[in-house]
PDB file of N, CA and C in Angstrom:
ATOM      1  N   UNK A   1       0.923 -25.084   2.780  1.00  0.00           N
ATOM      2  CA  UNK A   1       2.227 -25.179   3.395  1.00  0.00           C
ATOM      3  C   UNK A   1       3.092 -24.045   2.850  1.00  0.00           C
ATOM      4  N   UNK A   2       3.190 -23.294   3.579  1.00  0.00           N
ATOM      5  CA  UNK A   2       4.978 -22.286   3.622  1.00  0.00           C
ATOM      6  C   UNK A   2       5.990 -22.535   3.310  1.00  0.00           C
ATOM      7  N   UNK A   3       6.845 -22.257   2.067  1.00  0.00           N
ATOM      8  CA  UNK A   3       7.924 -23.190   1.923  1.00  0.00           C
ATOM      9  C   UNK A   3       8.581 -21.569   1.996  1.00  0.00           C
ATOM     10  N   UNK A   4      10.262 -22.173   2.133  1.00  0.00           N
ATOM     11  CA  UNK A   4      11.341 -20.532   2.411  1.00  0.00           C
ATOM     12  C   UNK A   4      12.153 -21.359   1.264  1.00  0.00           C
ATOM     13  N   UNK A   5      12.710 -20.400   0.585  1.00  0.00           N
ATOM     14  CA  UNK A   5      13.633 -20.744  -0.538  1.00  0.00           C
ATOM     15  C   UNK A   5      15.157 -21.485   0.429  1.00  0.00           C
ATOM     16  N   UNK A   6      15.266 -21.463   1.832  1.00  0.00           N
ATOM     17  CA  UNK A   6      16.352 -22.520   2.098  1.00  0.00           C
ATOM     18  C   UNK A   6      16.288 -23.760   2.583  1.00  0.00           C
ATOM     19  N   UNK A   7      14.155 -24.004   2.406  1.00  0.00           N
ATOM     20  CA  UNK A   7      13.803 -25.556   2.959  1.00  0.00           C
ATOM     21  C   UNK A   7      13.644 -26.041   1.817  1.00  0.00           C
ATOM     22  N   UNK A   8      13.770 -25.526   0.272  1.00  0.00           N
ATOM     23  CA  UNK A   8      13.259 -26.601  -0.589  1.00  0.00           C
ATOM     24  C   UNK A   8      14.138 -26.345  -1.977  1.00  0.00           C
ATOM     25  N   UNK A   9      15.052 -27.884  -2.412  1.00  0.00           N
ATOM     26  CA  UNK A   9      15.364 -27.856  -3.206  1.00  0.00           C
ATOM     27  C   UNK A   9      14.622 -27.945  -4.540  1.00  0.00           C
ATOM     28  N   UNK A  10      15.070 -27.016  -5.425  1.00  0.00           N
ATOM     29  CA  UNK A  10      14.202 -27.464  -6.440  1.00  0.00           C
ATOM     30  C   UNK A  10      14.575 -27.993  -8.124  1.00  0.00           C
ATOM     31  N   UNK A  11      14.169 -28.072  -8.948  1.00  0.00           N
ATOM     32  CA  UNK A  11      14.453 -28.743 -10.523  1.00  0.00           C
ATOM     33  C   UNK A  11      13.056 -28.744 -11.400  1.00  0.00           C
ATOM     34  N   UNK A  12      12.985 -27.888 -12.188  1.00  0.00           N
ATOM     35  CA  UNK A  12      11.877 -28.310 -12.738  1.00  0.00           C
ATOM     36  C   UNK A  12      11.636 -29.500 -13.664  1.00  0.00           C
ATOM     37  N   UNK A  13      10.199 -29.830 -14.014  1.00  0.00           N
ATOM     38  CA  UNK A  13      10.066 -30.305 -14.825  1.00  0.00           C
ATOM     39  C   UNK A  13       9.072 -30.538 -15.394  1.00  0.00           C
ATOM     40  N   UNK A  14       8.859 -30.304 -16.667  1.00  0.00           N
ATOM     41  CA  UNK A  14       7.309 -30.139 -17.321  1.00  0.00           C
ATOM     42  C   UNK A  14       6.345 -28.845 -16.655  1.00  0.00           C
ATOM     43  N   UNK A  15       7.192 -27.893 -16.716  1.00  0.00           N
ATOM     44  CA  UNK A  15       6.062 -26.644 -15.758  1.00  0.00           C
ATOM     45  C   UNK A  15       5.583 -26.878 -14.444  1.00  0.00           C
ATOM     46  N   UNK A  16       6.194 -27.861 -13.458  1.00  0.00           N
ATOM     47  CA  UNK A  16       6.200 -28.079 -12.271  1.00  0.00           C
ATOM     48  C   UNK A  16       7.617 -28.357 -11.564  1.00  0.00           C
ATOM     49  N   UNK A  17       7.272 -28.057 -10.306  1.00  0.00           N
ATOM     50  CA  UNK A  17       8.691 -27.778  -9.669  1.00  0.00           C
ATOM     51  C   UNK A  17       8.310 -29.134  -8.599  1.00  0.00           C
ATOM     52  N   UNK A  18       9.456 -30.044  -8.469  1.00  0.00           N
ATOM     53  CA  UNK A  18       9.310 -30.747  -7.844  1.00  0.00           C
ATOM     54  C   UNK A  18      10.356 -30.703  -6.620  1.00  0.00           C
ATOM     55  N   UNK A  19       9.458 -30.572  -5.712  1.00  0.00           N
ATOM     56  CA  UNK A  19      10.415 -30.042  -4.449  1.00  0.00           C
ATOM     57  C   UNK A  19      10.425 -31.565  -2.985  1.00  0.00           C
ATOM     58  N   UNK A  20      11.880 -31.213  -2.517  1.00  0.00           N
ATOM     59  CA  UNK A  20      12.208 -32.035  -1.691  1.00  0.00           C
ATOM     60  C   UNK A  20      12.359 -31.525  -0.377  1.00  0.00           C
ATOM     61  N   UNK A  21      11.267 -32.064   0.604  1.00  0.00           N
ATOM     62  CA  UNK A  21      10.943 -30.963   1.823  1.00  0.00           C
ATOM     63  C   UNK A  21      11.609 -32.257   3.054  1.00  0.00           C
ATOM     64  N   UNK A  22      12.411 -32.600   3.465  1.00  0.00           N
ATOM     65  CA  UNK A  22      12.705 -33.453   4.516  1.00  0.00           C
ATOM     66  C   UNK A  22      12.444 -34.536   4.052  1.00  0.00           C
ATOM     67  N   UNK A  23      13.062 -35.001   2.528  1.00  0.00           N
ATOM     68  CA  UNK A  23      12.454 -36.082   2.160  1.00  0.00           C
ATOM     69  C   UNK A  23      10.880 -36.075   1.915  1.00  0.00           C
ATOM     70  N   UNK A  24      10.295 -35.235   1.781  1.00  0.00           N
ATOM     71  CA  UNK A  24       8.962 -35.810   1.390  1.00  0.00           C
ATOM     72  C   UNK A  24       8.953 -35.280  -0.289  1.00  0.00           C
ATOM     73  N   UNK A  25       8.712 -35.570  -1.083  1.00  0.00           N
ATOM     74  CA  UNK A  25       8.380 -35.394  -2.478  1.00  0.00           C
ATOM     75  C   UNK A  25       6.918 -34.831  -2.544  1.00  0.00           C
ATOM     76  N   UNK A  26       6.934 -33.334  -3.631  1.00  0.00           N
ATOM     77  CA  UNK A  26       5.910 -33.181  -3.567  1.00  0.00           C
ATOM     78  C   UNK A  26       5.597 -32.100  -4.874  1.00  0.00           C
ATOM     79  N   UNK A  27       5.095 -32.226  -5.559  1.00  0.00           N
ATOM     80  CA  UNK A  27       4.856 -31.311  -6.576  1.00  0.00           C
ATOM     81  C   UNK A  27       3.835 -29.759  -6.503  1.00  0.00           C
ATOM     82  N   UNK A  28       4.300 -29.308  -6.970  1.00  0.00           N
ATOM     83  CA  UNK A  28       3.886 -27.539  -7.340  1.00  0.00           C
ATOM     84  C   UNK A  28       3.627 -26.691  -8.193  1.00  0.00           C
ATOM     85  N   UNK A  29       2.859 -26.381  -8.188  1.00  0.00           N
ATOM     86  CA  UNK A  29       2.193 -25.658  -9.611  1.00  0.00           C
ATOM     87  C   UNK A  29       4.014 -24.632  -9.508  1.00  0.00           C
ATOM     88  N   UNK A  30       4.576 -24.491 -11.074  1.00  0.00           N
ATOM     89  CA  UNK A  30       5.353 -23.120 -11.037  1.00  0.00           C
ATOM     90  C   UNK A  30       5.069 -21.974 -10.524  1.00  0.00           C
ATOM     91  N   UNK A  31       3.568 -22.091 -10.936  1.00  0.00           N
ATOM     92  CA  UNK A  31       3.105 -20.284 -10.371  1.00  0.00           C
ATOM     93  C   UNK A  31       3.296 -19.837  -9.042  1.00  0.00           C
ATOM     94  N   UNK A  32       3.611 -20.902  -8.423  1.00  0.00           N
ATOM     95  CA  UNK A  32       3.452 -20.809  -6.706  1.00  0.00           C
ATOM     96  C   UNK A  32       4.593 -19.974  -6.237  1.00  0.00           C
ATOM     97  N   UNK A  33       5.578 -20.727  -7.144  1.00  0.00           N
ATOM     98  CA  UNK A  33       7.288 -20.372  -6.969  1.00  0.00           C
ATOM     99  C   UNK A  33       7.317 -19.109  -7.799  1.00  0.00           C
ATOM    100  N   UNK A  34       6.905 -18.901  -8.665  1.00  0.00           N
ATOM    101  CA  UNK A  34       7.110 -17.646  -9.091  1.00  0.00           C
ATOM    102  C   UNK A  34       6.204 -16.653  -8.592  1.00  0.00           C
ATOM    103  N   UNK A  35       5.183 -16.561  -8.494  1.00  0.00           N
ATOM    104  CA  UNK A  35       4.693 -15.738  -7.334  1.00  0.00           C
ATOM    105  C   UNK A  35       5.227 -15.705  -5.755  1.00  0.00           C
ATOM    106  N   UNK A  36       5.784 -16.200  -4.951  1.00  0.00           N
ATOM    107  CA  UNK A  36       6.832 -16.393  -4.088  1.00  0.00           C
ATOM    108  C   UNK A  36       8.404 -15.026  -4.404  1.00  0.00           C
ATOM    109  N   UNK A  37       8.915 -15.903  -5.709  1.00  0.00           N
ATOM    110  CA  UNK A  37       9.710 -15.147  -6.361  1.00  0.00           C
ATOM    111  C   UNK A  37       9.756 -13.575  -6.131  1.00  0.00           C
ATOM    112  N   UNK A  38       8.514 -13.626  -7.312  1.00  0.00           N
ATOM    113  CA  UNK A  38       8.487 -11.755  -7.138  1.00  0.00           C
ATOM    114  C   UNK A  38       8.149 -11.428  -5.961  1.00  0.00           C
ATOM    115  N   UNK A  39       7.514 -12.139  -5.126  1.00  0.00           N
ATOM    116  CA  UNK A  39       7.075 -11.302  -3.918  1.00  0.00           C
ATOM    117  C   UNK A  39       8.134 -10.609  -2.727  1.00  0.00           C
ATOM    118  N   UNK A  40       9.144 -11.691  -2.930  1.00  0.00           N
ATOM    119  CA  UNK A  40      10.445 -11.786  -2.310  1.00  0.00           C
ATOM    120  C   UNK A  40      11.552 -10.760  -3.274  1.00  0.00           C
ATOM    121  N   UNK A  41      11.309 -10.195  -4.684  1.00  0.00           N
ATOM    122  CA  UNK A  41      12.271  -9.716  -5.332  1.00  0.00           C
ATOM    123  C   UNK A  41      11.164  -8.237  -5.133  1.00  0.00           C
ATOM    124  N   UNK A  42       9.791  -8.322  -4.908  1.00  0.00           N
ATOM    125  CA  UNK A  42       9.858  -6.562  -4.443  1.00  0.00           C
ATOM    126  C   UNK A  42      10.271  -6.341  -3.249  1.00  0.00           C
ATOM    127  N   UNK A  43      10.159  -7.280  -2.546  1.00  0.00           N
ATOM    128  CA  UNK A  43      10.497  -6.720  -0.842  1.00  0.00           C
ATOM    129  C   UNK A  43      11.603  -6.467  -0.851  1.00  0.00           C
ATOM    130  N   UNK A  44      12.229  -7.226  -1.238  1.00  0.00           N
ATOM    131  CA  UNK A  44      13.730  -6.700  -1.129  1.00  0.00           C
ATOM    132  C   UNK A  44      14.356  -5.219  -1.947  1.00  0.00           C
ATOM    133  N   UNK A  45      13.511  -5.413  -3.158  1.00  0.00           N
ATOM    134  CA  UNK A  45      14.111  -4.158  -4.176  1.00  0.00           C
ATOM    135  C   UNK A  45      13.233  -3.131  -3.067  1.00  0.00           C
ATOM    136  N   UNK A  46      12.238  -2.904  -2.751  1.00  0.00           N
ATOM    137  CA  UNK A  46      11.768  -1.793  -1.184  1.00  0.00           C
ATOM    138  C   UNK A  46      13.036  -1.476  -0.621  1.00  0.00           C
ATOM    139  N   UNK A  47      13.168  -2.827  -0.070  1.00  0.00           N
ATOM    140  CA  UNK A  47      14.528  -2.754   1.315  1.00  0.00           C
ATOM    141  C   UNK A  47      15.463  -1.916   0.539  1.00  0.00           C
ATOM    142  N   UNK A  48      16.038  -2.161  -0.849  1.00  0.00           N
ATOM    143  CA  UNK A  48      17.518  -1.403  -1.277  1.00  0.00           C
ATOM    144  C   UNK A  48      16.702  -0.451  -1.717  1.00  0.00           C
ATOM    145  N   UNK A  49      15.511   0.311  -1.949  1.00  0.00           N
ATOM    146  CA  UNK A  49      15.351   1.278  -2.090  1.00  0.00           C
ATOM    147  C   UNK A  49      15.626   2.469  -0.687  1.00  0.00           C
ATOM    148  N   UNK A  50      14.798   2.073   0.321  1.00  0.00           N
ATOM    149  CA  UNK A  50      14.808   2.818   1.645  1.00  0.00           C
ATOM    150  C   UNK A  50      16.530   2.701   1.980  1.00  0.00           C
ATOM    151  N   UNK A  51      17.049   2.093   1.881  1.00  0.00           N
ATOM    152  CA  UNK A  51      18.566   1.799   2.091  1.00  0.00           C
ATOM    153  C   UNK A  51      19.323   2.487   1.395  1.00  0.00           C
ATOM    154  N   UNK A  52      19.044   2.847  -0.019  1.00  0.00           N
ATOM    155  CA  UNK A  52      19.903   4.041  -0.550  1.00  0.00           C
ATOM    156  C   UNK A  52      19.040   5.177  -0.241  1.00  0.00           C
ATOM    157  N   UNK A  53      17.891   5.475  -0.278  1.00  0.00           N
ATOM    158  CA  UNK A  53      17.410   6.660   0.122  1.00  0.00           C
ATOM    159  C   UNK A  53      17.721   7.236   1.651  1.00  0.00           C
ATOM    160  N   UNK A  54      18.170   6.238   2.364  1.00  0.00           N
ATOM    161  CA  UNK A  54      18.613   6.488   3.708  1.00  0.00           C
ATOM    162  C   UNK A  54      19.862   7.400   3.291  1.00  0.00           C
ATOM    163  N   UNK A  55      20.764   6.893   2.859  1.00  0.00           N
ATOM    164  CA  UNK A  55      22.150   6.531   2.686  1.00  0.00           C
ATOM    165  C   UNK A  55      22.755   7.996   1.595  1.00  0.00           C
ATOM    166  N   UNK A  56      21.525   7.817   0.954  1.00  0.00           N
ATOM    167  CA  UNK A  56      21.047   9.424  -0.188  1.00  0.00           C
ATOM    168  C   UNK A  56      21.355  10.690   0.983  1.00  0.00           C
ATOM    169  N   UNK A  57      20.408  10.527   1.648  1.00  0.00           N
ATOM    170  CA  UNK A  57      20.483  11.939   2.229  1.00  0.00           C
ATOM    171  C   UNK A  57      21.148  12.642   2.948  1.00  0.00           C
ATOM    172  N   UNK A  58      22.195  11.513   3.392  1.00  0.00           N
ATOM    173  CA  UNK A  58      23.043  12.139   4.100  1.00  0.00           C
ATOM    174  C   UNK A  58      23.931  13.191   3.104  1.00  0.00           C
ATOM    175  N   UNK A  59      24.232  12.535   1.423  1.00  0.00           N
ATOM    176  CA  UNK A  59      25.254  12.577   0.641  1.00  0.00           C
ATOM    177  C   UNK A  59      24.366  14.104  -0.062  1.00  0.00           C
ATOM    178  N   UNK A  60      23.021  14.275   0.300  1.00  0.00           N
ATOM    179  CA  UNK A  60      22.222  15.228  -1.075  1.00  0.00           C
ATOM    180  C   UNK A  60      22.708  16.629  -0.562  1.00  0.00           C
ATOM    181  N   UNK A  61      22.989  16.747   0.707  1.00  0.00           N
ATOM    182  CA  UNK A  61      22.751  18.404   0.801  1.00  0.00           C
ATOM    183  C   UNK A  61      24.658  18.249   1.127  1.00  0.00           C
ATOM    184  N   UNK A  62      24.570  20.042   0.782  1.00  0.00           N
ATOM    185  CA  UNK A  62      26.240  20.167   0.475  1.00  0.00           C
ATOM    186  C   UNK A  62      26.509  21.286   2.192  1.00  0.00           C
ATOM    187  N   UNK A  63      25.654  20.956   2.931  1.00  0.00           N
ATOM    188  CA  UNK A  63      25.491  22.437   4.191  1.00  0.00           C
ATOM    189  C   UNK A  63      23.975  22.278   4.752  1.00  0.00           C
ATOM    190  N   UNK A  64      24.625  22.938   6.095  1.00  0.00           N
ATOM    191  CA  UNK A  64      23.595  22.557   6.939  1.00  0.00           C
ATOM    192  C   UNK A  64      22.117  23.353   6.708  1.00  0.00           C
ATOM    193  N   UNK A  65      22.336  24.701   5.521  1.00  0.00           N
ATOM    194  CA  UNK A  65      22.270  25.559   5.493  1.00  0.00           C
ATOM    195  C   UNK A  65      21.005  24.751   4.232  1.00  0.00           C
ATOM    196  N   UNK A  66      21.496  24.438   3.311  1.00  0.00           N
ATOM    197  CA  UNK A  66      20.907  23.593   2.279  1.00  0.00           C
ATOM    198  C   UNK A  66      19.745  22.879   3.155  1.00  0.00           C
ATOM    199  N   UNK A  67      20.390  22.123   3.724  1.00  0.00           N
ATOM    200  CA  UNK A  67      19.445  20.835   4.414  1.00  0.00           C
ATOM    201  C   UNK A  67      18.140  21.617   4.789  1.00  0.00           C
ATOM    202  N   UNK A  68      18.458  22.425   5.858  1.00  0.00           N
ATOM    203  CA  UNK A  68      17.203  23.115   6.372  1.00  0.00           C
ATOM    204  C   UNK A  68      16.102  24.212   5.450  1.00  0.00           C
ATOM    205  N   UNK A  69      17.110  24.106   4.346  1.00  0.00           N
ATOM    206  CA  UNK A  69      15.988  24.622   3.096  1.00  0.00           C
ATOM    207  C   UNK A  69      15.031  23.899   2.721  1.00  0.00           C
ATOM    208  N   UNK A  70      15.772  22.459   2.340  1.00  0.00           N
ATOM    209  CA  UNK A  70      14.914  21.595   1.681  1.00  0.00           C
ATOM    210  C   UNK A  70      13.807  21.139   2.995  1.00  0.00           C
ATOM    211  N   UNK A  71      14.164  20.669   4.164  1.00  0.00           N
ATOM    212  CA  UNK A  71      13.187  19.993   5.251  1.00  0.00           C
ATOM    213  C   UNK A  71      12.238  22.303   5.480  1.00  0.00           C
ATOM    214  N   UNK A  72      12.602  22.662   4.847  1.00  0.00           N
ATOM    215  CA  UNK A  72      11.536  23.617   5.006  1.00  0.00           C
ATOM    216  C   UNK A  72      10.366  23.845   4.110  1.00  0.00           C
ATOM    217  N   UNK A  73      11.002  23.619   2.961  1.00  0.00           N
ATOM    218  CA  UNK A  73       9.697  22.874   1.537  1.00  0.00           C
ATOM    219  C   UNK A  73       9.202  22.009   1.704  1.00  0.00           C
ATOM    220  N   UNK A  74      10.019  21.224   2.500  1.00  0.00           N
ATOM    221  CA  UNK A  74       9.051  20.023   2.687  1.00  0.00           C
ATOM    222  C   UNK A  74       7.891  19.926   3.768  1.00  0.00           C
ATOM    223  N   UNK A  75       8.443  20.626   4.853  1.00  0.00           N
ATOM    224  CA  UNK A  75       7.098  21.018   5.515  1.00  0.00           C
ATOM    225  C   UNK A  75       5.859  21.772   5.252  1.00  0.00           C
ATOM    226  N   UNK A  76       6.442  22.874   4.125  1.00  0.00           N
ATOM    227  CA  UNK A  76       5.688  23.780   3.737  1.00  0.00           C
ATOM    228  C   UNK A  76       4.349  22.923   3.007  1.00  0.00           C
ATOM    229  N   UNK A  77       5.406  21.789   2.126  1.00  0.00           N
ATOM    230  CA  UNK A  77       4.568  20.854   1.001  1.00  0.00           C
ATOM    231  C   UNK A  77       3.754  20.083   1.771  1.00  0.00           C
ATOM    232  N   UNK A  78       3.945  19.276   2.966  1.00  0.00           N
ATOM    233  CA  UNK A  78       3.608  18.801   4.154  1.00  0.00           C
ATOM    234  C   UNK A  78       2.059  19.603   4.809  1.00  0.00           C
ATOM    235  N   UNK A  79       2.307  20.482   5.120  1.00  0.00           N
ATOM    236  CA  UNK A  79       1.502  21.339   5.839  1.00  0.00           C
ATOM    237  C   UNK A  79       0.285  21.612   4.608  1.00  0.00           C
ATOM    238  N   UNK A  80       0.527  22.103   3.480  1.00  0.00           N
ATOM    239  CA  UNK A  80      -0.242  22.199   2.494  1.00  0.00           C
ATOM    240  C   UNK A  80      -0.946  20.820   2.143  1.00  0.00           C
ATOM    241  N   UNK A  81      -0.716  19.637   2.042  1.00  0.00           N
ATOM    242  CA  UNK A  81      -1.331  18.659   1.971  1.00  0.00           C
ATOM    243  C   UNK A  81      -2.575  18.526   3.034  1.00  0.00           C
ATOM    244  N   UNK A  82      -2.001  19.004   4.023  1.00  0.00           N
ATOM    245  CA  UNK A  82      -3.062  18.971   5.590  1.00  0.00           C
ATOM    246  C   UNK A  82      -4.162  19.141   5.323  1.00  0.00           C
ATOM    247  N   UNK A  83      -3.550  20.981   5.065  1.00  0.00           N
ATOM    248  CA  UNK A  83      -5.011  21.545   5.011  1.00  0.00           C
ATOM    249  C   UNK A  83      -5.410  21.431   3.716  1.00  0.00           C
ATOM    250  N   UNK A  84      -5.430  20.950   2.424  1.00  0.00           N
ATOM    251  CA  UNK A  84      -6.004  20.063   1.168  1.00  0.00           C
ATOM    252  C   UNK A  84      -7.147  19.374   1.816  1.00  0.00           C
ATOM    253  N   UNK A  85      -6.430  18.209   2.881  1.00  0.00           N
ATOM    254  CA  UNK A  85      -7.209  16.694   3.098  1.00  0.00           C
ATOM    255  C   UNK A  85      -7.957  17.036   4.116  1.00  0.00           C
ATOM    256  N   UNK A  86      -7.826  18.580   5.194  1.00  0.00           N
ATOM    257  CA  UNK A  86      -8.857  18.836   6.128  1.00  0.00           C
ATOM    258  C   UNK A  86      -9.985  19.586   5.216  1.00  0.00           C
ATOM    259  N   UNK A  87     -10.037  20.579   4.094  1.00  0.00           N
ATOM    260  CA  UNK A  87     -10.767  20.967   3.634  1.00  0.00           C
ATOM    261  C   UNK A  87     -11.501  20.110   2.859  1.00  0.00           C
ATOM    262  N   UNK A  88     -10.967  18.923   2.240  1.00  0.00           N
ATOM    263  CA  UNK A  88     -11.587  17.551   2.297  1.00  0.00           C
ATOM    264  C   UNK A  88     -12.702  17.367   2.951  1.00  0.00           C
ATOM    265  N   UNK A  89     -12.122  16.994   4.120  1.00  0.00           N
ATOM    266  CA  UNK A  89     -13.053  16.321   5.345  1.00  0.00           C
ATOM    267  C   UNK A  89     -14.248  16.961   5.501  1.00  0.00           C
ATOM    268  N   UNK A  90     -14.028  18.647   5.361  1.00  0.00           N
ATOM    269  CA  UNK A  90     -15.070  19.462   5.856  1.00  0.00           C
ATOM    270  C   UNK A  90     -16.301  19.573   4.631  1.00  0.00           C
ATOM    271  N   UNK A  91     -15.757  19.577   3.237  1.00  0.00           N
ATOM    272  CA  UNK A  91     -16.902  19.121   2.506  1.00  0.00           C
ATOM    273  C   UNK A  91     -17.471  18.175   2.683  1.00  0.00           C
ATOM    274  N   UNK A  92     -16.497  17.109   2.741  1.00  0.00           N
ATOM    275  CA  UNK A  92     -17.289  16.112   2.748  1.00  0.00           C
ATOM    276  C   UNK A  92     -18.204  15.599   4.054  1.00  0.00           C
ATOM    277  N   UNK A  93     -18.171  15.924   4.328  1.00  0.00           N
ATOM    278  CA  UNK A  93     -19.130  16.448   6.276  1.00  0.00           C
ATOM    279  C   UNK A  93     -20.153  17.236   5.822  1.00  0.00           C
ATOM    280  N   UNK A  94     -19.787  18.040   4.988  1.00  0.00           N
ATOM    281  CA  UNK A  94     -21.172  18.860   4.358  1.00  0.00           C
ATOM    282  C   UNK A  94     -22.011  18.179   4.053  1.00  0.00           C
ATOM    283  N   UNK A  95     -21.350  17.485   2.397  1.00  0.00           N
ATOM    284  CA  UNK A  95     -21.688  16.787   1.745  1.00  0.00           C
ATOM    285  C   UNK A  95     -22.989  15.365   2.404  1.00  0.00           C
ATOM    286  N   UNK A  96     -22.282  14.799   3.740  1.00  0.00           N
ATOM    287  CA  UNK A  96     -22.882  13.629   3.693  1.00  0.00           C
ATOM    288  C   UNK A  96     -24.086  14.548   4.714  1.00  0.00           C
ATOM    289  N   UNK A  97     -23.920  15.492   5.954  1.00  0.00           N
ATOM    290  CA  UNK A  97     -25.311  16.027   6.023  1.00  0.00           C
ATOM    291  C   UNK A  97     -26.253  16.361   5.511  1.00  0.00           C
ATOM    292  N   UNK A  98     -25.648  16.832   3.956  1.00  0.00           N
ATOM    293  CA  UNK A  98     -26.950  17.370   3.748  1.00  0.00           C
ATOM    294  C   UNK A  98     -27.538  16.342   2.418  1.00  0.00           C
ATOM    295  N   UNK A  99     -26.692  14.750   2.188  1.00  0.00           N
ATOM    296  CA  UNK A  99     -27.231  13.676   1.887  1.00  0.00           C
ATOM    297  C   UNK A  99     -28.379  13.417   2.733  1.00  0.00           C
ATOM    298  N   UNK A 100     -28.105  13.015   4.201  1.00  0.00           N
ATOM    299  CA  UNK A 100     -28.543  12.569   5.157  1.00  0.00           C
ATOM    300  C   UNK A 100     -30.457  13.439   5.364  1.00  0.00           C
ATOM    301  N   UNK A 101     -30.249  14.609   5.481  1.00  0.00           N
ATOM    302  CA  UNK A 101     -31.214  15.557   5.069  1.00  0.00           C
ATOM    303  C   UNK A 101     -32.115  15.597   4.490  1.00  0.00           C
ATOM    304  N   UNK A 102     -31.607  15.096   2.995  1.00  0.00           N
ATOM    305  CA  UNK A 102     -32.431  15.195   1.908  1.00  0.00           C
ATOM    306  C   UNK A 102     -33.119  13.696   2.124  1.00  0.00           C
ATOM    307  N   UNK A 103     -32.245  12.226   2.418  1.00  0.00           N
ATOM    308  CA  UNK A 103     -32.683  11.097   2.853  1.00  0.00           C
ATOM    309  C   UNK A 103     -34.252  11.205   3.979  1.00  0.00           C
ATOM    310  N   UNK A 104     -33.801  12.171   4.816  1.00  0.00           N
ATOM    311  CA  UNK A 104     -34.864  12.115   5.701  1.00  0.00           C
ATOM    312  C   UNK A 104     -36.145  13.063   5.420  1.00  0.00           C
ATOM    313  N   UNK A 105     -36.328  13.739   4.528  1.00  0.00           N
ATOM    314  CA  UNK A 105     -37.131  14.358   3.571  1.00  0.00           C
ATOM    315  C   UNK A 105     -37.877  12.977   2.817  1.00  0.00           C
ATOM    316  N   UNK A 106     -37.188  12.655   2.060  1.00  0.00           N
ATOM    317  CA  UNK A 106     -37.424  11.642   0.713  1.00  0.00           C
ATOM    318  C   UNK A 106     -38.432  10.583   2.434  1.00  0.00           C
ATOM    319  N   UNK A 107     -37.919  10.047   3.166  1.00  0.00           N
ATOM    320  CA  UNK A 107     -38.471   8.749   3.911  1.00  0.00           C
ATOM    321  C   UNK A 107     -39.983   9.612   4.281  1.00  0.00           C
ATOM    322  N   UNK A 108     -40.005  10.909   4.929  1.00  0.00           N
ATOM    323  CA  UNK A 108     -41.378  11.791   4.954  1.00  0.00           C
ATOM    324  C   UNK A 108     -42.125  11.927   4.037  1.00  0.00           C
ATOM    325  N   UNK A 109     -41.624  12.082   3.047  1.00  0.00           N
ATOM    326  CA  UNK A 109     -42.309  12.264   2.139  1.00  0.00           C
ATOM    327  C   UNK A 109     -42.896  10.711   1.436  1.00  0.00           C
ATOM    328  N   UNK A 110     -41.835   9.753   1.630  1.00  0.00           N
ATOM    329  CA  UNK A 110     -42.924   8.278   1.290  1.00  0.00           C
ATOM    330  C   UNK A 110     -43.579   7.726   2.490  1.00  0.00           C
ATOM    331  N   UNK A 111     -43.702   8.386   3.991  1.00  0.00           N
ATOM    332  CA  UNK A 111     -44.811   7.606   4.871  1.00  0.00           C
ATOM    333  C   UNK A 111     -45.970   8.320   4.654  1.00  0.00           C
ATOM    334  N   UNK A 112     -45.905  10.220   4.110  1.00  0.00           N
ATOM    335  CA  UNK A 112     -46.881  10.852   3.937  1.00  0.00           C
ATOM    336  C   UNK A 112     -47.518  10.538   2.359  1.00  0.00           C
ATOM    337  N   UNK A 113     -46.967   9.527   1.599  1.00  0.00           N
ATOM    338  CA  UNK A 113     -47.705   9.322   0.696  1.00  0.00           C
ATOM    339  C   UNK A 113     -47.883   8.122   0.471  1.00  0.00           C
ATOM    340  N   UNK A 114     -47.396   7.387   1.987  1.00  0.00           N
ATOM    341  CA  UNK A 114     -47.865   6.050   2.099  1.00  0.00           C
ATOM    342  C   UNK A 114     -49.467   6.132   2.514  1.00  0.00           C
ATOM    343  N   UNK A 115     -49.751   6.922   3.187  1.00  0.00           N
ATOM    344  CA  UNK A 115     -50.910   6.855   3.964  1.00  0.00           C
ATOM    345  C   UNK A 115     -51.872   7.957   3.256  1.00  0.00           C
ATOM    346  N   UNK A 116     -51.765   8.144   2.355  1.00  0.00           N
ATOM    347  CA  UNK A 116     -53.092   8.595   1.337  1.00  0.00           C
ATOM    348  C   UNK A 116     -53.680   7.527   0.694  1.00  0.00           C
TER     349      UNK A 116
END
């Protein structure tokens, strides 16, 4: 069961939280609620992060002149990541052909020394 921190009152007691869901009584490990807790205190600390970082950028550059400096490093930094993760790809495309290769060697070589 799903509980939202405005369907269930709570009180602990003895390392359990005893919660009141529409009148029904029902006990809960703490951990439940505190895992709940944090899960709900990162999402939110996310949310006020993206929310001042929104709110940041308008305030960071002093000119329009600035701005288009920085969104030009950043593409630059951007674009350089690309081709990092495409030259990536292309080893590793190497890489697994000429796994694949050597695999189909190794299987020839055990039917031709299956059959001696």
């Amino acid at each position: 069961m799903h509980l939202t921190f405005s369907e269930v009152k709570r009180s602990t007691s003895r390392g359990y939280e005893v919660c009141c869901l529409h009148g029904y009584a029902c006990r809960y490990d703490c951990l439940d609620f505190r895992l709940y807790a944090v899960v709900r205190l990162a999402l939110s600390e996310q949310r006020r992060k993206e929310l001042y970082a929104k709110q940041g950028r308008g305030n960071q550059f002093r000119s329009k002149e600035e701005r288009d400096r920085w969104i030009g490093k950043e593409i630059k930094s951007l674009n350089k990541a690309v081709q990092d993760k495409e030259g990536q790809i292309t080893r590793l495309k190497t890489d697994l052909a000429e796994d694949q290769e050597k695999a189909q060697k190794l299987e020839l070589d055990i039917k031709v020394g299956g059959l001696r």
